[in-house]
C-alpha atoms as a PDB file:
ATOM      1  CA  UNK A   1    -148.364  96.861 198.301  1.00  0.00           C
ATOM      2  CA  UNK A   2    -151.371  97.067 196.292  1.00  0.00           C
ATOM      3  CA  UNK A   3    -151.737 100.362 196.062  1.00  0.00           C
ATOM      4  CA  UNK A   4    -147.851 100.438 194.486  1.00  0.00           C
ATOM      5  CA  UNK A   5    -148.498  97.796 192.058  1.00  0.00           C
ATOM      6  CA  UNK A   6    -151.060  99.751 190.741  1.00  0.00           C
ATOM      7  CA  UNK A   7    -148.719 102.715 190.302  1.00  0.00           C
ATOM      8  CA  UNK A   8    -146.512 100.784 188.851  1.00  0.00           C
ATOM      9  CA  UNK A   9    -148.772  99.583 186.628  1.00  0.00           C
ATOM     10  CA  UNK A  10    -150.116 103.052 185.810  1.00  0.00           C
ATOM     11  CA  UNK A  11    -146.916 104.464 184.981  1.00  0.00           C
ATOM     12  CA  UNK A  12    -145.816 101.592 182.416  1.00  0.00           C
ATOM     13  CA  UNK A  13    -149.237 102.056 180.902  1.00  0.00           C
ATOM     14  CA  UNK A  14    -148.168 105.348 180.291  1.00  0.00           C
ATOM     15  CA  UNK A  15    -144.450 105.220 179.403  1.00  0.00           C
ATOM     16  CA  UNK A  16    -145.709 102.717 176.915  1.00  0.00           C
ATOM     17  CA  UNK A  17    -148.369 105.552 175.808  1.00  0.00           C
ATOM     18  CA  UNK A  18    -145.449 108.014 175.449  1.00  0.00           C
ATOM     19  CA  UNK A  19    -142.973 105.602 173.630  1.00  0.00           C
ATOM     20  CA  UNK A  20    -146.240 104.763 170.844  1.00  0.00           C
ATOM     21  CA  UNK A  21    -147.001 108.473 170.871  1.00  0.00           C
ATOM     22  CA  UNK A  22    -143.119 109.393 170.160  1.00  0.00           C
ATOM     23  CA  UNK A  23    -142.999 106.634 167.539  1.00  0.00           C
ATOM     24  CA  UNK A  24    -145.929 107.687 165.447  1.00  0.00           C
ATOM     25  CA  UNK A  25    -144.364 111.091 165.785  1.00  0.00           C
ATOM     26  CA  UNK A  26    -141.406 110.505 164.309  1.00  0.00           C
ATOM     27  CA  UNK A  27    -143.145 108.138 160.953  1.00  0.00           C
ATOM     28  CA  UNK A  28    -141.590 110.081 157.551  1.00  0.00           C
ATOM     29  CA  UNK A  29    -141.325 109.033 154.073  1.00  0.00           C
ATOM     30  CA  UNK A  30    -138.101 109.266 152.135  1.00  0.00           C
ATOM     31  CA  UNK A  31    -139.487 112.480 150.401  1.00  0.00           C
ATOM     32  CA  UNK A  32    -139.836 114.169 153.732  1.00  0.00           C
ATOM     33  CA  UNK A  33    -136.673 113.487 154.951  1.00  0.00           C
ATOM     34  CA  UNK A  34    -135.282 114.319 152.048  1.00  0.00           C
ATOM     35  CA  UNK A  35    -136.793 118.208 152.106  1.00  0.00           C
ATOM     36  CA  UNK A  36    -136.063 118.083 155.822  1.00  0.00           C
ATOM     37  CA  UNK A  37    -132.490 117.674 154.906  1.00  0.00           C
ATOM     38  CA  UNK A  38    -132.438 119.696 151.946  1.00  0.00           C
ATOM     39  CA  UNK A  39    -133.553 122.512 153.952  1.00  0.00           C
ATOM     40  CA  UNK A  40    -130.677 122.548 157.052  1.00  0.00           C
ATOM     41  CA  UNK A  41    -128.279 122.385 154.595  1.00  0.00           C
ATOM     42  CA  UNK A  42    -129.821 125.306 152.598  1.00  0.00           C
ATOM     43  CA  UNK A  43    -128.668 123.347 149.262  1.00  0.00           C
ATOM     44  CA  UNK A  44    -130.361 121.305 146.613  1.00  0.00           C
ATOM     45  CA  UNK A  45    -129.831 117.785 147.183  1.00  0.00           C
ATOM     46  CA  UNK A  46    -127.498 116.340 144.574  1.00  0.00           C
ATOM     47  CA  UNK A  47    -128.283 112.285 143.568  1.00  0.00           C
ATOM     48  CA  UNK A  48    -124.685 112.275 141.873  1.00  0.00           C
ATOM     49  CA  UNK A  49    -122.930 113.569 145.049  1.00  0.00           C
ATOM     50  CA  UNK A  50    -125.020 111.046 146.722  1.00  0.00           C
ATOM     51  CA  UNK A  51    -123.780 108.211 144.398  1.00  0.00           C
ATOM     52  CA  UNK A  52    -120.495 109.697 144.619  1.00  0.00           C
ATOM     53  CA  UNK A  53    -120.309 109.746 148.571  1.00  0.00           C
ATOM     54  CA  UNK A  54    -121.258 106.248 148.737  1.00  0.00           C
ATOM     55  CA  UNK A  55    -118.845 104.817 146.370  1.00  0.00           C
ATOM     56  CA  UNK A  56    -115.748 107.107 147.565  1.00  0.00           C
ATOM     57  CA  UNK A  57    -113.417 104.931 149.566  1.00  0.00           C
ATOM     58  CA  UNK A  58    -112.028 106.543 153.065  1.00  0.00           C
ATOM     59  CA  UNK A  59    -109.601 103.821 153.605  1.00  0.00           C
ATOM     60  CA  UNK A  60    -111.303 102.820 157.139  1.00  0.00           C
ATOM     61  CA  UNK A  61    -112.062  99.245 158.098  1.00  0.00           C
ATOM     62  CA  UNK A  62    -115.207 100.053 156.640  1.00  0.00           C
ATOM     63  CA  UNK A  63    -113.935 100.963 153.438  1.00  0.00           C
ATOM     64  CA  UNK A  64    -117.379 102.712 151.531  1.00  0.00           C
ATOM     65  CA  UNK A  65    -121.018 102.230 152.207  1.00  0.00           C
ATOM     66  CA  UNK A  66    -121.021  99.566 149.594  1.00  0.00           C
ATOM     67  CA  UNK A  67    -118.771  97.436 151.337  1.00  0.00           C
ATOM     68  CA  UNK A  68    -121.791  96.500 153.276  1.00  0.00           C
ATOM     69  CA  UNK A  69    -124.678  97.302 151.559  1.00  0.00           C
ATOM     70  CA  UNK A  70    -123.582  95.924 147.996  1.00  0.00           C
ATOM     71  CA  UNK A  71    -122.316  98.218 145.230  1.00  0.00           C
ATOM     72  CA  UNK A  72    -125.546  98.124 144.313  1.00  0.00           C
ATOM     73  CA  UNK A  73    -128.241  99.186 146.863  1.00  0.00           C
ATOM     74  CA  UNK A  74    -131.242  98.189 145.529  1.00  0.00           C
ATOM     75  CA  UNK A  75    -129.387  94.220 146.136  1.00  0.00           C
ATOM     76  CA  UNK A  76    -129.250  92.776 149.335  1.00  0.00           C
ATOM     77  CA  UNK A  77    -125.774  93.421 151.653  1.00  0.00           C
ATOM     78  CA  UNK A  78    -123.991  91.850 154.272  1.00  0.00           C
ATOM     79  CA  UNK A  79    -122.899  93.195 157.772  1.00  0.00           C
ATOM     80  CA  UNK A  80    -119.182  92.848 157.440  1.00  0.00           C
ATOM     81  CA  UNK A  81    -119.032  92.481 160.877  1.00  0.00           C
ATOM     82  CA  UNK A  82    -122.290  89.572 162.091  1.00  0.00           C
ATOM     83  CA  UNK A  83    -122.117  88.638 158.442  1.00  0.00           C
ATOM     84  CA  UNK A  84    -126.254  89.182 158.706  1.00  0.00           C
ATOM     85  CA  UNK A  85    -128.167  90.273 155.229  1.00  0.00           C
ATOM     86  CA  UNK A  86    -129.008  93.821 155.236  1.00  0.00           C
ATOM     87  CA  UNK A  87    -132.109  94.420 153.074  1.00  0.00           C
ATOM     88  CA  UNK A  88    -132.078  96.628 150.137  1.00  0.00           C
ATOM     89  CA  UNK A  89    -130.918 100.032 151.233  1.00  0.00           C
ATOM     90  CA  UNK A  90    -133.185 101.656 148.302  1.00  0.00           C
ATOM     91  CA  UNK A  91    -136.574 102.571 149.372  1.00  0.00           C
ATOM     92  CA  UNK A  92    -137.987 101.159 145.976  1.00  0.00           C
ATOM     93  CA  UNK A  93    -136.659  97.466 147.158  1.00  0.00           C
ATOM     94  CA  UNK A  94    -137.354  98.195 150.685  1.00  0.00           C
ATOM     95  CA  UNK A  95    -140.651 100.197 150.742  1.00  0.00           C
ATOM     96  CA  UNK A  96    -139.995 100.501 154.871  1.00  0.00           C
ATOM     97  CA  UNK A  97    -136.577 102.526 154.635  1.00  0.00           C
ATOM     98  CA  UNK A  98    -136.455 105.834 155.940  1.00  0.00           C
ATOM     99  CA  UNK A  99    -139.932 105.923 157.259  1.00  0.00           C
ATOM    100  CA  UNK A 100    -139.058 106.057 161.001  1.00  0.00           C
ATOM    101  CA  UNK A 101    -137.236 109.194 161.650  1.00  0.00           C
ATOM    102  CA  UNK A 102    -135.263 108.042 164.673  1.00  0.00           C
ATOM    103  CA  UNK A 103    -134.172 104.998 162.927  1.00  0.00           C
ATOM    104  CA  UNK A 104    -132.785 107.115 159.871  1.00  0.00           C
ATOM    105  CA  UNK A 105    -130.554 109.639 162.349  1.00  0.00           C
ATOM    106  CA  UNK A 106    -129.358 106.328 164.127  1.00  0.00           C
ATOM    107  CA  UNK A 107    -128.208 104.923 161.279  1.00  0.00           C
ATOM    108  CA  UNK A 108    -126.675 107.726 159.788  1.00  0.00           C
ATOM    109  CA  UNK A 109    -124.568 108.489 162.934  1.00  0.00           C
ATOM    110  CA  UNK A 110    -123.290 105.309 163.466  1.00  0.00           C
ATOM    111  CA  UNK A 111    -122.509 104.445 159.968  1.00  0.00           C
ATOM    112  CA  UNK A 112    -121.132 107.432 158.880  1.00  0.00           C
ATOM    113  CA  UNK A 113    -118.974 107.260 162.062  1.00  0.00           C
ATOM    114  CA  UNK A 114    -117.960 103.907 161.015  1.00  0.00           C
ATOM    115  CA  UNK A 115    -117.647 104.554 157.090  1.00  0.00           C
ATOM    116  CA  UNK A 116    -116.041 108.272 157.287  1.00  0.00           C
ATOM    117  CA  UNK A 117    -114.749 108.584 160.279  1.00  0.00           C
ATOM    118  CA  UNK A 118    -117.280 111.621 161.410  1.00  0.00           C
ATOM    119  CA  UNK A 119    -120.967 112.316 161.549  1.00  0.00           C
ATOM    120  CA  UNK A 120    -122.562 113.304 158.051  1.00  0.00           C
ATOM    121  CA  UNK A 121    -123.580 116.611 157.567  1.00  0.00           C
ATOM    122  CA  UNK A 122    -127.401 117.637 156.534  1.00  0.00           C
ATOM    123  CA  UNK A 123    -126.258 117.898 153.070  1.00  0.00           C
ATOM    124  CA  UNK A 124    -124.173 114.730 152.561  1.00  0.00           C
ATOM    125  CA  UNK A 125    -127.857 113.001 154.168  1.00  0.00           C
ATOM    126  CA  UNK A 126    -129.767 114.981 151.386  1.00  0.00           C
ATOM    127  CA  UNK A 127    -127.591 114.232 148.623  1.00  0.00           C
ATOM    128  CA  UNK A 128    -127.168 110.362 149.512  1.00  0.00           C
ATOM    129  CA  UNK A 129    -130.843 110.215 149.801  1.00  0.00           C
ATOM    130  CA  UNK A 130    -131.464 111.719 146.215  1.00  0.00           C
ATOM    131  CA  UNK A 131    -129.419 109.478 145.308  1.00  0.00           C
ATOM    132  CA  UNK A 132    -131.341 106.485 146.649  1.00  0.00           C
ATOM    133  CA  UNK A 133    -134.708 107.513 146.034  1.00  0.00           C
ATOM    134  CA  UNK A 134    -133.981 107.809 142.322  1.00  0.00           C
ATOM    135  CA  UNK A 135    -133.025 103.854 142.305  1.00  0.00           C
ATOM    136  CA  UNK A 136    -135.581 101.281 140.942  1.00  0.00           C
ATOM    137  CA  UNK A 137    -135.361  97.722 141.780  1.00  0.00           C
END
């Protein structure tokens, strides 16, 4: 029995080691993600397509991005469905937003799922990124 504890033990130890190792891996900044974006789409990231996309209304239950993250983003929003406060979605009023890679393709799949009814393509990511790295609190 000892002998399995200690395995056990072991193997959390290192499934812990993996998860920190995959986290640090995946730490970004906005300007990365941006490039990495600009680049699969093979197009220049656009901050007015980006401003455009999240304003345009797809007449979903969640009618824009801004009906939960304020039509302004560099304000605080409100999950239309908990009713929690979202921070700022604008990296210059959140200083922590897309920094963690895995966190930024979550959130981008589910909400564009939610919002438009589909996943967001590489350039739609780019473009709404320009768009919210240019914002100043």
């Amino acid at each position: 029995m000892r002998k399995t504890t200690f395995a056990r033990a072991v193997g959390l130890m290192g499934a812990a080691g993996l998860a920190a190792t995959s986290a640090a891996a995946q730490t970004t900044t906005p300007a990365e993600l941006l490039a990495a974006y600009s680049a699969q789409a093979r197009v220049e990231a656009s901050a007015e397509r980006g401003q455009a996309l999240f304003n345009k209304k797809f007449g979903r239950d969640f009618d824009n991005c801004a009906a939960c993250h304020g039509a302004v983003p560099t304000g605080r929003g409100k999950d239309l469905v908990s009713e929690k406060a979202i921070a700022p979605l604008a990296p210059a009023a959140t200083p922590g937003r897309f920094t963690d890679r895995g966190k930024v393709e979550y959130r981008f799949k589910v909400n564009c799922k939610d919002v438009i009814g589909r996943e967001c393509t590489a350039g739609e990511k780019a473009d709404m990124l320009a768009w919210l790295i240019s914002l100043k609190p």
